[in-house]
Protein backbone atom coordinates (compact mmCIF):
# COMPACT_ATOMS: atom_id res chain seq x y z
CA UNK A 1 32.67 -24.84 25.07
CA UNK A 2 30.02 -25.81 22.11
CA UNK A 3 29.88 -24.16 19.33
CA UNK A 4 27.07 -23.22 17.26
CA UNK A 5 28.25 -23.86 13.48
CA UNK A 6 24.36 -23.95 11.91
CA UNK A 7 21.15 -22.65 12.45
CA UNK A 8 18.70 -24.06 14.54
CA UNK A 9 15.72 -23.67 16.60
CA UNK A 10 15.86 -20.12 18.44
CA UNK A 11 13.86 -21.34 20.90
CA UNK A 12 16.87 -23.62 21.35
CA UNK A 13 19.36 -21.33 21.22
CA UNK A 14 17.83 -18.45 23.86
CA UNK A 15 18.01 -21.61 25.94
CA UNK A 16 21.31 -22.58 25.29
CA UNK A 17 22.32 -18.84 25.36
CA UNK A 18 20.80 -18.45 28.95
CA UNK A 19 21.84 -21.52 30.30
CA UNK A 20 25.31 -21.17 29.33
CA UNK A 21 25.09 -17.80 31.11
CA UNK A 22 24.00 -19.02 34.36
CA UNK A 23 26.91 -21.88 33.92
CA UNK A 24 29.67 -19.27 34.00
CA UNK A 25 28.45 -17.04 36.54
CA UNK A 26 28.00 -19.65 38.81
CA UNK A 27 31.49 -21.19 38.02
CA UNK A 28 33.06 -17.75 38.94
CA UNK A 29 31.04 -17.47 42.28
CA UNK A 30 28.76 -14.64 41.06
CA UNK A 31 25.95 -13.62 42.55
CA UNK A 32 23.24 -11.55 39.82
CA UNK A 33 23.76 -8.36 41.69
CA UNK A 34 27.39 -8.75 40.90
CA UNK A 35 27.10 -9.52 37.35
CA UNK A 36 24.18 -6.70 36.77
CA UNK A 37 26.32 -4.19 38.54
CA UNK A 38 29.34 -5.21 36.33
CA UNK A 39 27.77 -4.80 33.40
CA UNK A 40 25.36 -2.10 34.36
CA UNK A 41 22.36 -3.40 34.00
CA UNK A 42 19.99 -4.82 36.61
CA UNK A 43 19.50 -8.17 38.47
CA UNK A 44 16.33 -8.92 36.62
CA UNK A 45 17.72 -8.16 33.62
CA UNK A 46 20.07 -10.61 33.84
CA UNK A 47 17.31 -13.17 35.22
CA UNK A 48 15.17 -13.15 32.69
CA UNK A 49 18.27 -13.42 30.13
CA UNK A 50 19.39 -16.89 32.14
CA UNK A 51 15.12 -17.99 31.98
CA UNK A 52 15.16 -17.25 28.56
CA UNK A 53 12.54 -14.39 28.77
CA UNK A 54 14.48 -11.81 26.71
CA UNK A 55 15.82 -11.29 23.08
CA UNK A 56 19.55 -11.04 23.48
CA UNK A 57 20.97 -7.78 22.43
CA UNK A 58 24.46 -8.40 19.96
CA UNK A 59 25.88 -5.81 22.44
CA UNK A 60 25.27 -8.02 25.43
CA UNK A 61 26.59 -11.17 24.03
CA UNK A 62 29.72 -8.93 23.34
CA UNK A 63 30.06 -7.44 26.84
CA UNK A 64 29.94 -10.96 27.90
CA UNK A 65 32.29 -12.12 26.05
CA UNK A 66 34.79 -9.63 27.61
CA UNK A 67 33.53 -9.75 30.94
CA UNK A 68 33.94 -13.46 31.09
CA UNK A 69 37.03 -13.47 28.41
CA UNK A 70 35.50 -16.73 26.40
CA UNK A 71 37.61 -17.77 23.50
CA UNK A 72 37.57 -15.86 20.79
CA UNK A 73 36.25 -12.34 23.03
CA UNK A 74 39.44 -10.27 21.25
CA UNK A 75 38.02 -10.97 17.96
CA UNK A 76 34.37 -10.07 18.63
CA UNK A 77 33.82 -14.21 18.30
CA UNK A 78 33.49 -15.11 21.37
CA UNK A 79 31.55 -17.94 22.89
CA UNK A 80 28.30 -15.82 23.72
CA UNK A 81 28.77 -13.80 19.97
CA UNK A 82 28.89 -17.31 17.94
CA UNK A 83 25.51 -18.26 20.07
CA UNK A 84 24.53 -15.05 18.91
CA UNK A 85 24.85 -15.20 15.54
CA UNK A 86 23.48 -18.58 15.01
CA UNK A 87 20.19 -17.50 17.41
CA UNK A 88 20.05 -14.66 14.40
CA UNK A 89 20.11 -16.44 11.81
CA UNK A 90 17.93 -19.25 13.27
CA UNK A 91 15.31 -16.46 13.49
CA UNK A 92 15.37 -14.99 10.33
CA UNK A 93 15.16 -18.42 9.09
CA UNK A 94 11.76 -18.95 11.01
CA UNK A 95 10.42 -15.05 9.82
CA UNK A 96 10.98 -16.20 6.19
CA UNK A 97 8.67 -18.33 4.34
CA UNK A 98 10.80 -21.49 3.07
CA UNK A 99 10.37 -20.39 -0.51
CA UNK A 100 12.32 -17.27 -0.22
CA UNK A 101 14.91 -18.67 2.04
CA UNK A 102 16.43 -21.06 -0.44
CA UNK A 103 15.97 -18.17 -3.19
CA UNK A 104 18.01 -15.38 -1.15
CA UNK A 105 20.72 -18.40 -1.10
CA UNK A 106 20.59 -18.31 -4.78
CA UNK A 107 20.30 -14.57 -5.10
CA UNK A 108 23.86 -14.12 -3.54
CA UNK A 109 25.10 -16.07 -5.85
CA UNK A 110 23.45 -14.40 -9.18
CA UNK A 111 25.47 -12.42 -11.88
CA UNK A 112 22.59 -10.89 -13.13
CA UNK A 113 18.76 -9.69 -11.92
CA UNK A 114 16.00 -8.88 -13.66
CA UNK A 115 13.12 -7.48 -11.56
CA UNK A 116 9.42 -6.14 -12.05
CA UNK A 117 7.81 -4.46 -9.72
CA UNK A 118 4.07 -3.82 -9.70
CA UNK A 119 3.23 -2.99 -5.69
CA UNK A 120 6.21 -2.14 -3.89
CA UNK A 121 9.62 -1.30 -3.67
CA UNK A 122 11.59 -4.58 -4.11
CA UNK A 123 13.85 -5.54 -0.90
CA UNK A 124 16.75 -4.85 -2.79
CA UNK A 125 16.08 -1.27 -3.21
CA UNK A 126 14.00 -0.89 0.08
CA UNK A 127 15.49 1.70 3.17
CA UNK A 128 14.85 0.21 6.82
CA UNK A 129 11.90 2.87 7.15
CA UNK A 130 9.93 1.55 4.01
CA UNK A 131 10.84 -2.17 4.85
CA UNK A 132 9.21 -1.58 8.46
CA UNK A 133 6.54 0.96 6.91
CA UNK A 134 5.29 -2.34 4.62
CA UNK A 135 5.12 -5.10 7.82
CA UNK A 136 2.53 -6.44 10.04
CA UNK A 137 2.98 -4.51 13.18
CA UNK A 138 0.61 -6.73 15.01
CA UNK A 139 3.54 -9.64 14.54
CA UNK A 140 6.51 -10.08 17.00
CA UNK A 141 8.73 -7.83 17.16
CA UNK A 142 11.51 -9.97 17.16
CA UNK A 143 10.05 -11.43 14.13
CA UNK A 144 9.76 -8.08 12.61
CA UNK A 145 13.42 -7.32 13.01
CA UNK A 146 14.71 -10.51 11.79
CA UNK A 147 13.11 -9.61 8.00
CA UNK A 148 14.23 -6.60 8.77
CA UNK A 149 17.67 -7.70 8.75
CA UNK A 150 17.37 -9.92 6.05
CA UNK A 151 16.43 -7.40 3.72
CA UNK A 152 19.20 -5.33 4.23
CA UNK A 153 21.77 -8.32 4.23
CA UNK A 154 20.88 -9.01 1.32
CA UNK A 155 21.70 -5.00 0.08
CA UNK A 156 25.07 -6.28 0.32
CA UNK A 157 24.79 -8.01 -3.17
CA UNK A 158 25.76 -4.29 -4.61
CA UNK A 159 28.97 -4.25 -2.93
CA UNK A 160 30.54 -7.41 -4.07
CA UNK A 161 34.00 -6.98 -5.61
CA UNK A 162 32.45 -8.05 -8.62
CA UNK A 163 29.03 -6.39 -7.96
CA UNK A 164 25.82 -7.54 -10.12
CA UNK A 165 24.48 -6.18 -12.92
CA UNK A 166 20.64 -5.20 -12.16
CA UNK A 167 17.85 -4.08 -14.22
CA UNK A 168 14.34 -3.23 -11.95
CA UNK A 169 11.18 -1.78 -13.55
CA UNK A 170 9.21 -0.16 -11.30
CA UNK A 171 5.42 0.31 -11.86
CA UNK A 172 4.37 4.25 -10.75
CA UNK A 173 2.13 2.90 -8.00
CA UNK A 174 5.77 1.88 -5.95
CA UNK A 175 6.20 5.54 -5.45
CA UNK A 176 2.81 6.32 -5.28
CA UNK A 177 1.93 4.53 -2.43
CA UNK A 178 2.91 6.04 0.62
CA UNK A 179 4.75 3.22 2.90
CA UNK A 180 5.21 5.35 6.18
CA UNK A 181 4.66 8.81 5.44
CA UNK A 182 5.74 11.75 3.18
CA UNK A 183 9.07 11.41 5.34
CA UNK A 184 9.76 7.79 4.74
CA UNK A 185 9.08 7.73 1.14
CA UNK A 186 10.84 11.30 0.36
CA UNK A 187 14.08 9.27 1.84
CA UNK A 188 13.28 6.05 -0.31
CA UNK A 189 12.79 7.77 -3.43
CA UNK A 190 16.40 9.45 -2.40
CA UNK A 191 17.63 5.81 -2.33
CA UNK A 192 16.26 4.75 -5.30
CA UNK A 193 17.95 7.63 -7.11
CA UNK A 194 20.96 6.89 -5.42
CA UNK A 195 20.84 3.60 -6.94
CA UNK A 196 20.17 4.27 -10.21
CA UNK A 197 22.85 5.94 -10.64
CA UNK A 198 25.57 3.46 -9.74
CA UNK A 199 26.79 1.81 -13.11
CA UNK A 200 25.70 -1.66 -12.37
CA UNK A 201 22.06 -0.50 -11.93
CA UNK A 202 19.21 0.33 -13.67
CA UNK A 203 15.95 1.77 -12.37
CA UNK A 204 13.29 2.33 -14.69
CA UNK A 205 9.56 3.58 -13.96
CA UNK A 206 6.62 2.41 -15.89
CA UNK A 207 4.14 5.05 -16.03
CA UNK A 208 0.49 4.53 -15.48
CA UNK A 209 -0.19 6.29 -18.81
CA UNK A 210 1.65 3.32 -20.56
CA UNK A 211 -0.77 0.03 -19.88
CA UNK A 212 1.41 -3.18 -20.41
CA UNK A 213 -0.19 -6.24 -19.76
CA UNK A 214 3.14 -7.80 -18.54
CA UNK A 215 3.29 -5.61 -15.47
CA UNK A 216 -0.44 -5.38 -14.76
CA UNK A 217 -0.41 -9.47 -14.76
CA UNK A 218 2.32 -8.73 -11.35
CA UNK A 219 5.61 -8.49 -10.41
CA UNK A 220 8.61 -11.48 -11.18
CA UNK A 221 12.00 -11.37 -10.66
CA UNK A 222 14.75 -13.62 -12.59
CA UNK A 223 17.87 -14.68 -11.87
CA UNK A 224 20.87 -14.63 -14.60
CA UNK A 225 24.15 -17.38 -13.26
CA UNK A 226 27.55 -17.89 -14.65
CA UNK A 227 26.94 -21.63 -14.91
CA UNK A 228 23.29 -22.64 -15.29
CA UNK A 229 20.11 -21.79 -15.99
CA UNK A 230 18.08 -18.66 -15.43
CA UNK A 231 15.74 -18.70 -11.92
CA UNK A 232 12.64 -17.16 -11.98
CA UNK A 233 11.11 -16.48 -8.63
CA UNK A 234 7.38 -15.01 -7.87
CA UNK A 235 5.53 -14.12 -4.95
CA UNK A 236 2.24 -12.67 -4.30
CA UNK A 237 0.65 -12.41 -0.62
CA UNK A 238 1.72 -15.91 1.38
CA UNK A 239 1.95 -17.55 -1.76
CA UNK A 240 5.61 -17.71 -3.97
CA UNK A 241 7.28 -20.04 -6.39
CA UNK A 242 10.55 -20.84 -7.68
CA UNK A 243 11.50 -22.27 -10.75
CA UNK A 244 14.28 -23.26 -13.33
CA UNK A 245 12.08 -24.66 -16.21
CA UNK A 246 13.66 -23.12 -19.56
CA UNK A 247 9.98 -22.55 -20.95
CA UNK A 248 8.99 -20.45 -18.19
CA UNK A 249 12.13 -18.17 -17.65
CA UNK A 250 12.24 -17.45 -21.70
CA UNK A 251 8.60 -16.21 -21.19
CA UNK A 252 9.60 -14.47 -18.21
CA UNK A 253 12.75 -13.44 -20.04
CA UNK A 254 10.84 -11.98 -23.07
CA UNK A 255 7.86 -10.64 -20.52
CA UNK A 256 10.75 -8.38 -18.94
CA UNK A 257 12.06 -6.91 -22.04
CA UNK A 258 8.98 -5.89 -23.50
CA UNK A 259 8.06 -3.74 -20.15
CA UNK A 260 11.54 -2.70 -20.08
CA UNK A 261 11.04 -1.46 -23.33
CA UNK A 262 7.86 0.46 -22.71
CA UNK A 263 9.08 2.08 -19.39
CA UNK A 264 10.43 5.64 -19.42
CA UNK A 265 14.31 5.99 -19.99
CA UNK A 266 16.84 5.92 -17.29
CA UNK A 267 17.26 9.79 -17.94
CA UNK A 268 13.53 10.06 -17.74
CA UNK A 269 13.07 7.78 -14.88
CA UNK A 270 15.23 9.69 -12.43
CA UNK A 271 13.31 13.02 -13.25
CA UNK A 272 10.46 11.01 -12.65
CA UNK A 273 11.28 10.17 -9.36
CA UNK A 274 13.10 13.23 -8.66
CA UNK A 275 9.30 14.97 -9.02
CA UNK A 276 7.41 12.49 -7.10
CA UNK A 277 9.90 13.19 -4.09
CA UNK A 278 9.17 16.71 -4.67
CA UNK A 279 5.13 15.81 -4.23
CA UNK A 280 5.80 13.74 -0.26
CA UNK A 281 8.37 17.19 0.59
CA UNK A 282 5.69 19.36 0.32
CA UNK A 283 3.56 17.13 2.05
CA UNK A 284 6.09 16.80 5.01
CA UNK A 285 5.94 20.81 5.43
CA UNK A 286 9.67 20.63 3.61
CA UNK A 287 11.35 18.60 6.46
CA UNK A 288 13.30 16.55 4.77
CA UNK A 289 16.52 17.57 3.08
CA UNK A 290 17.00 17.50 -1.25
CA UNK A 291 16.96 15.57 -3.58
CA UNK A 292 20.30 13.26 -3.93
CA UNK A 293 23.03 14.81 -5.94
């Protein structure tokens, strides 16, 4: 049976993934009533899996992987799981502007971040809520779900045996704004404190009584390596850059420090956001739960 070792078109892959479907079935002498009934679902559903009409649930590609007992079903990696996976990636690769897809490859790789953030919460630091609270809803869905994904992926730069160490300033408006409700951000500003308080992190909040040029020219984040140079990458609307040019990541270098040194201190900043989340509970009626311990 093939198998899918790199991303491609997804448009290819439902293809594949429906055609290989209809291959099997029809080499065990399965009707789509028997299949549907097998694995509870119905005929059509099955029908519009095999004409490509349908995003393919993980779960499915699983059950049929047991059902049909392709190599590799034992080990969740079956034949219908590897498709899978590579349709996945293939669409998060298509959701993501080609920019940022060759910086989240250098991102896992980083020792070191340096980020400032004038608008939002970064996508490092985001909850699912807030990442789908900030999207155009008006795009696919499956589009939708694949930065989704990406974003928290990426989250699992913080859990590395050898995690990162990561210093974000955070301009007042990201907690200001309010991505998705009182709800939404009560639970992100829980997740921000969360973070802050891991050893390897630092969260600090510039207030908007302290007026630093360097954060009200926009947001940058830089990239520290073991071996090479620093990485500075920017991105504002559809537009982002990437660079490695030793005159622009010292002046991004020296940009960060001086708005690290005029944000509040890391004492300071968690109070800070321990009172804004204090502002969206009493604007949910008190319905979500307190503040992180």
């Amino acid at each position: 049976m093939t198998r899918p070792d790199h991303d491609t078109d997804p448009d290819v892959l439902r293809t594949h993934f429906g055609a290989e479907l209809r291959r099997l079935r029809q080499r065990a002498n399965l009707s789509m009533n028997h299949l549907a009934k097998a694995l509870g679902c119905t005929p059509q559903w099955v029908c519009q899996l095999e004409q490509s009409d349908k995003p393919v649930p993980e779960q499915v590609a699983l059950d049929l992987d047991t059902y049909f007992k392709t190599d590799g079903w034992e080990e969740d990696d079956g034949h219908f799981r590897r498709i899978h996976t590579a349709l996945r990636r293939a669409g998060q690769r298509r959701a993501l502007r080609p920019s940022f897809d060759n910086y989240r490859v250098r991102e896992a790789k980083a020792i070191g971040i340096r980020c400032v953030a004038a608008q939002i919460v970064p996508g490092l630091l985001q909850t699912e809520a807030y990442a789908r609270g900030i999207m155009d809803e008006s795009e696919p869905a499956e589009t939708l779900d694949a930065r989704v994904a990406v974003r928290i992926e990426r989250q699992a730069i913080f859990k590395r045996a050898k995690p990162l160490e990561a210093l974000f300033v955070l301009d007042e408006s990201t907690l200001r704004r309010p991505v998705g409700g009182p709800v939404v951000m009560a639970a992100q500003i829980d997740h921000l404190i969360s973070m802050a308080r891991l050893p390897n992190v630092r969260i600090l909040i510039m207030p908007f009584t302290r007026v630093t040029p360097a954060v009200l020219a926009g947001g940058f984040i830089v990239l520290s390596f073991e071996k090479g140079p620093d990485l500075i990458y920017v991105e504002s609307g559809a537009i982002s850059s990437m660079t490695e040019k030793r005159d622009e990541t010292f002046t991004a270098g020296v940009h960060f420090n001086t708005v690290m040194g005029e944000a509040l201190s890391r004492g300071e900043s968690i109070e800070f956001m321990s009172r804004a989340r204090e502002v969206y509970t009493r604007e949910s009626g008190g319905s979500v739960g307190s503040v992180v311990a």
